[in-house]
C-alpha atoms as a PDB file:
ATOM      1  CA  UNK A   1     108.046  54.927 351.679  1.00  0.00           C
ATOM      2  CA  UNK A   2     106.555  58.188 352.719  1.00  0.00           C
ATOM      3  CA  UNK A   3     102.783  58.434 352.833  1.00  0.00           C
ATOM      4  CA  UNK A   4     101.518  61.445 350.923  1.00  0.00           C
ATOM      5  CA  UNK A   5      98.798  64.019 352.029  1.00  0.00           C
ATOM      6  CA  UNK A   6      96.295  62.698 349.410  1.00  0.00           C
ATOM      7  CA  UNK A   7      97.123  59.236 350.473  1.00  0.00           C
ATOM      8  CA  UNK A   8      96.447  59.974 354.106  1.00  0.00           C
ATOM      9  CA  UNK A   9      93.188  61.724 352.958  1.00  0.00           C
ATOM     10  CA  UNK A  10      91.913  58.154 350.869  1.00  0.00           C
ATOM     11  CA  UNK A  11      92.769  56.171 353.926  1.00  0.00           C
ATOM     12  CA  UNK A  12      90.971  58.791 356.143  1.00  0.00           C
ATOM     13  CA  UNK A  13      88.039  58.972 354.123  1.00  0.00           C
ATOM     14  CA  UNK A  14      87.583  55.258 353.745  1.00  0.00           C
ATOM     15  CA  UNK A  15      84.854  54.058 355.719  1.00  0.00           C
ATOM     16  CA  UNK A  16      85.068  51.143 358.341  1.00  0.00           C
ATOM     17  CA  UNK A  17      81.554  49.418 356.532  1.00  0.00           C
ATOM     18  CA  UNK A  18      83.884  48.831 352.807  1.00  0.00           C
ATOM     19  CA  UNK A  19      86.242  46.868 354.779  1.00  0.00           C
ATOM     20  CA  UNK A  20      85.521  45.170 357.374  1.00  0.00           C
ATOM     21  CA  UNK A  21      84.066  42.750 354.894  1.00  0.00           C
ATOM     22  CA  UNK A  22      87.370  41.766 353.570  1.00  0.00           C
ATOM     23  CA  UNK A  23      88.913  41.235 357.079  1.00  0.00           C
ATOM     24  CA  UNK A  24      86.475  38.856 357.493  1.00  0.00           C
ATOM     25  CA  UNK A  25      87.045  37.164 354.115  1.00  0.00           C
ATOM     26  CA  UNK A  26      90.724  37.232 354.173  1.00  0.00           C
ATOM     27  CA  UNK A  27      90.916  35.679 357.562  1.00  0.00           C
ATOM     28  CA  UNK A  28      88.480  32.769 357.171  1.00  0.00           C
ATOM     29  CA  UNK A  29      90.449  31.862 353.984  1.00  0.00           C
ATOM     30  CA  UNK A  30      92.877  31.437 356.495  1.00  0.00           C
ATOM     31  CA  UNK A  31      91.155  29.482 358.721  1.00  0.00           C
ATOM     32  CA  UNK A  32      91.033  32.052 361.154  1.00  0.00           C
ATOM     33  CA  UNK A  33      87.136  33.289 362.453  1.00  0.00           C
ATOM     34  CA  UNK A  34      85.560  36.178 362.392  1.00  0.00           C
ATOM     35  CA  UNK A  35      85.160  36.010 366.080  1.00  0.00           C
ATOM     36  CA  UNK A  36      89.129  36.125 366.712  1.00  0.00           C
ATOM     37  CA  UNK A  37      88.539  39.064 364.150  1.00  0.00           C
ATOM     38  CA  UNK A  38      86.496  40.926 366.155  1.00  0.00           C
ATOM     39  CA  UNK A  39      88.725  40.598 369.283  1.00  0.00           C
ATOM     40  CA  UNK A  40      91.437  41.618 367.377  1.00  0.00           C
ATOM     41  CA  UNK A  41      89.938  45.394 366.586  1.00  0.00           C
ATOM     42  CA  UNK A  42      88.675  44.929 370.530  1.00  0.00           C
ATOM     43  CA  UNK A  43      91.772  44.606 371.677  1.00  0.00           C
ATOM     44  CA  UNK A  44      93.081  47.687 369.517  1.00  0.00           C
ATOM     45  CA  UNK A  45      90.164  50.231 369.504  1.00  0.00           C
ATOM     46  CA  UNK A  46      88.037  49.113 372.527  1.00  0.00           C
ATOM     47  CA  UNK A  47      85.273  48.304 370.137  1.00  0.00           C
ATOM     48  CA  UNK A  48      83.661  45.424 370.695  1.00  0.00           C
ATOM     49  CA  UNK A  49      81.333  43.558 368.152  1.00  0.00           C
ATOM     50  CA  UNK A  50      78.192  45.569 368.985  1.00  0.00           C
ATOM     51  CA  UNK A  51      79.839  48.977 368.573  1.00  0.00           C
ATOM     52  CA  UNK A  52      81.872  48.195 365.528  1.00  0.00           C
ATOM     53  CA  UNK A  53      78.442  47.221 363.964  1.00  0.00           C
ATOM     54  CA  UNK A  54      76.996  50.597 364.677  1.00  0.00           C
ATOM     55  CA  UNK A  55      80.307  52.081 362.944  1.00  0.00           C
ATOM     56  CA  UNK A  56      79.214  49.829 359.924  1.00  0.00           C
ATOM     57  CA  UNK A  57      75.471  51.105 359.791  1.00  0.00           C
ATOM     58  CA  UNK A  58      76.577  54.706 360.479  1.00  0.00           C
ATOM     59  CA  UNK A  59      79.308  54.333 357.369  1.00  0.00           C
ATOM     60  CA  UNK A  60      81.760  55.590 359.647  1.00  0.00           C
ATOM     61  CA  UNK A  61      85.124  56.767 358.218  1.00  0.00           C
ATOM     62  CA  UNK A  62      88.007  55.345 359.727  1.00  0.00           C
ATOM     63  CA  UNK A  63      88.818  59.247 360.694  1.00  0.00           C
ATOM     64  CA  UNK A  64      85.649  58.916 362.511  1.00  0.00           C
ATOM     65  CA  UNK A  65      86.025  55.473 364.160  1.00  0.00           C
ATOM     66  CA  UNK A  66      90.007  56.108 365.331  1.00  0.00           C
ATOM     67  CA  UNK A  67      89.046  59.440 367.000  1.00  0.00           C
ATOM     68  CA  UNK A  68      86.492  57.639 369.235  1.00  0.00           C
ATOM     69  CA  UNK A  69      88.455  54.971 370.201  1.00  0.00           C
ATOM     70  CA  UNK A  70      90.616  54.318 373.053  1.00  0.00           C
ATOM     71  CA  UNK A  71      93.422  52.957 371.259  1.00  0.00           C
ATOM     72  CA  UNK A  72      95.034  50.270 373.057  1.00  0.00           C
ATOM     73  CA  UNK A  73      98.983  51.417 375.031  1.00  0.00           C
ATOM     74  CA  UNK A  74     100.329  48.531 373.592  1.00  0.00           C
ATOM     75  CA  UNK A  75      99.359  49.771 369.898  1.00  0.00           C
ATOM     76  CA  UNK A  76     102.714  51.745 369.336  1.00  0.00           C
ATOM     77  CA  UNK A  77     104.710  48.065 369.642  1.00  0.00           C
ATOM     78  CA  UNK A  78     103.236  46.756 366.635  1.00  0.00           C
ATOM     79  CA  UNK A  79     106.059  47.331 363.955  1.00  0.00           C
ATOM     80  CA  UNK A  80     106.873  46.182 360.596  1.00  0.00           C
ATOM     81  CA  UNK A  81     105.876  46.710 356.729  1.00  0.00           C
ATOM     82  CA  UNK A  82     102.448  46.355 355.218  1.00  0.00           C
ATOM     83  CA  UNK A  83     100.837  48.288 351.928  1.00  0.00           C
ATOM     84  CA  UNK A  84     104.539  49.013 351.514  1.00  0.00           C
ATOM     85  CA  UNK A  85     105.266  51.739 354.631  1.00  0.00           C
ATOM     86  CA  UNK A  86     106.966  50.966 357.682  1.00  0.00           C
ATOM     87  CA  UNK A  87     104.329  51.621 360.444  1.00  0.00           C
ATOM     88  CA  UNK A  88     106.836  52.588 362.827  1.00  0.00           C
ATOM     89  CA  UNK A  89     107.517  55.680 360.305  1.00  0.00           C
ATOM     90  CA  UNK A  90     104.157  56.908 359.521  1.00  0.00           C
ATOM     91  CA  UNK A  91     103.525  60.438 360.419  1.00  0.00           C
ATOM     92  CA  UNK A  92      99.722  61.071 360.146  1.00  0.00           C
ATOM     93  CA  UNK A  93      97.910  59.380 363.293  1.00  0.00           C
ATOM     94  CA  UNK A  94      95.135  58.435 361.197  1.00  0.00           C
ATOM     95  CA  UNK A  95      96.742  56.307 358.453  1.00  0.00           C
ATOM     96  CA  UNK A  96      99.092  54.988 361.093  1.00  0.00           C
ATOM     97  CA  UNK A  97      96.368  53.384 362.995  1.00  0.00           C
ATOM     98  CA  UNK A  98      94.799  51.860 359.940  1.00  0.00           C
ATOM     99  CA  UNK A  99      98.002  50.458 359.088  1.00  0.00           C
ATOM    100  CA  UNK A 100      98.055  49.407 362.847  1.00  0.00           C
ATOM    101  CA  UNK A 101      94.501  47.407 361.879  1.00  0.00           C
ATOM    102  CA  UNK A 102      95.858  46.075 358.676  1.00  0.00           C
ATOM    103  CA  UNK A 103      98.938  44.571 360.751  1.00  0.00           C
ATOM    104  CA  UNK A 104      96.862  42.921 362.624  1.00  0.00           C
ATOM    105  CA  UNK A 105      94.726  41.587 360.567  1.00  0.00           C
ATOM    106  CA  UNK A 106      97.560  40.528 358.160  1.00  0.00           C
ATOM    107  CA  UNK A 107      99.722  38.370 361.512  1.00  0.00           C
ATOM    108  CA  UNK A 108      95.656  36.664 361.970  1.00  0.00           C
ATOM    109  CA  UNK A 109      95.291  35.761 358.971  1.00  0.00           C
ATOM    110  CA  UNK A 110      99.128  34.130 358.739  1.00  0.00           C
ATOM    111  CA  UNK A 111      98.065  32.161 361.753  1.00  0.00           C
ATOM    112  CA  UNK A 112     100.084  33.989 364.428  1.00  0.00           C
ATOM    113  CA  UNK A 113      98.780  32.878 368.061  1.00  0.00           C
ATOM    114  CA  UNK A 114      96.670  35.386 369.297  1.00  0.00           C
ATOM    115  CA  UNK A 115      98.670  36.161 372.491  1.00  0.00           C
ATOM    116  CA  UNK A 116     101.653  37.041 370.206  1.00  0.00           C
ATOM    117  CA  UNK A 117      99.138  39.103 367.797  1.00  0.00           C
ATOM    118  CA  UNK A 118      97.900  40.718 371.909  1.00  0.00           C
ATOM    119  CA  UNK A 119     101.145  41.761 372.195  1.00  0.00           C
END
């Protein structure tokens, strides 16, 4: 499925604040914690919990919180479908490092070991 440039403007334009609360709710109904949450997006962005709180009380847009980080080398090896794309063939850098976060998040929540979810 091909992302389209009004979708890549929605994701864009979404801010980090509306949904980092569901990360945290879909991975403790999961068992997971919101702690291996947070080293999750640490491992990705270089954010740790301190800084991805000041994204939250800025309202930060992911736009704005994937061009300051320092996106991890290891990012472009996480593959596979969520929302319905392929990662691997997203286009915009933006939406593809959402989709990179929502990856993530999705293998926590399933209860993948962290050092396989570290890749």
């Amino acid at each position: 499925m091909k992302t389209t440039p009004e979708h890549n403007k929605r994701i864009a334009e979404m801010t980090f604040a509306a949904v980092y609360p569901h990360y945290i709710t879909k991975v403790e109904k999961k068992g997971r914690t919101k702690e291996e949450l947070d080293q999750v997006i640490e491992w990705l962005t270089g954010f740790d919990e301190k800084r991805c709180q000041e994204f939250i009380d800025e309202v930060a847009t992911f736009e704005t919180f994937f061009e300051k980080a320092e996106l991890n080398p290891n990012a472009e090896k996480i593959t596979g479908v969520i929302c319905g794309y392929r990662i691997e063939e997203i286009e915009n850098p933006i939406t593809k490092q959402v989709r990179y976060l929502d990856k993530l998040v999705d293998e926590l929540a399933k209860g993948r070991k962290m050092e396989k979810i570290l890749r």
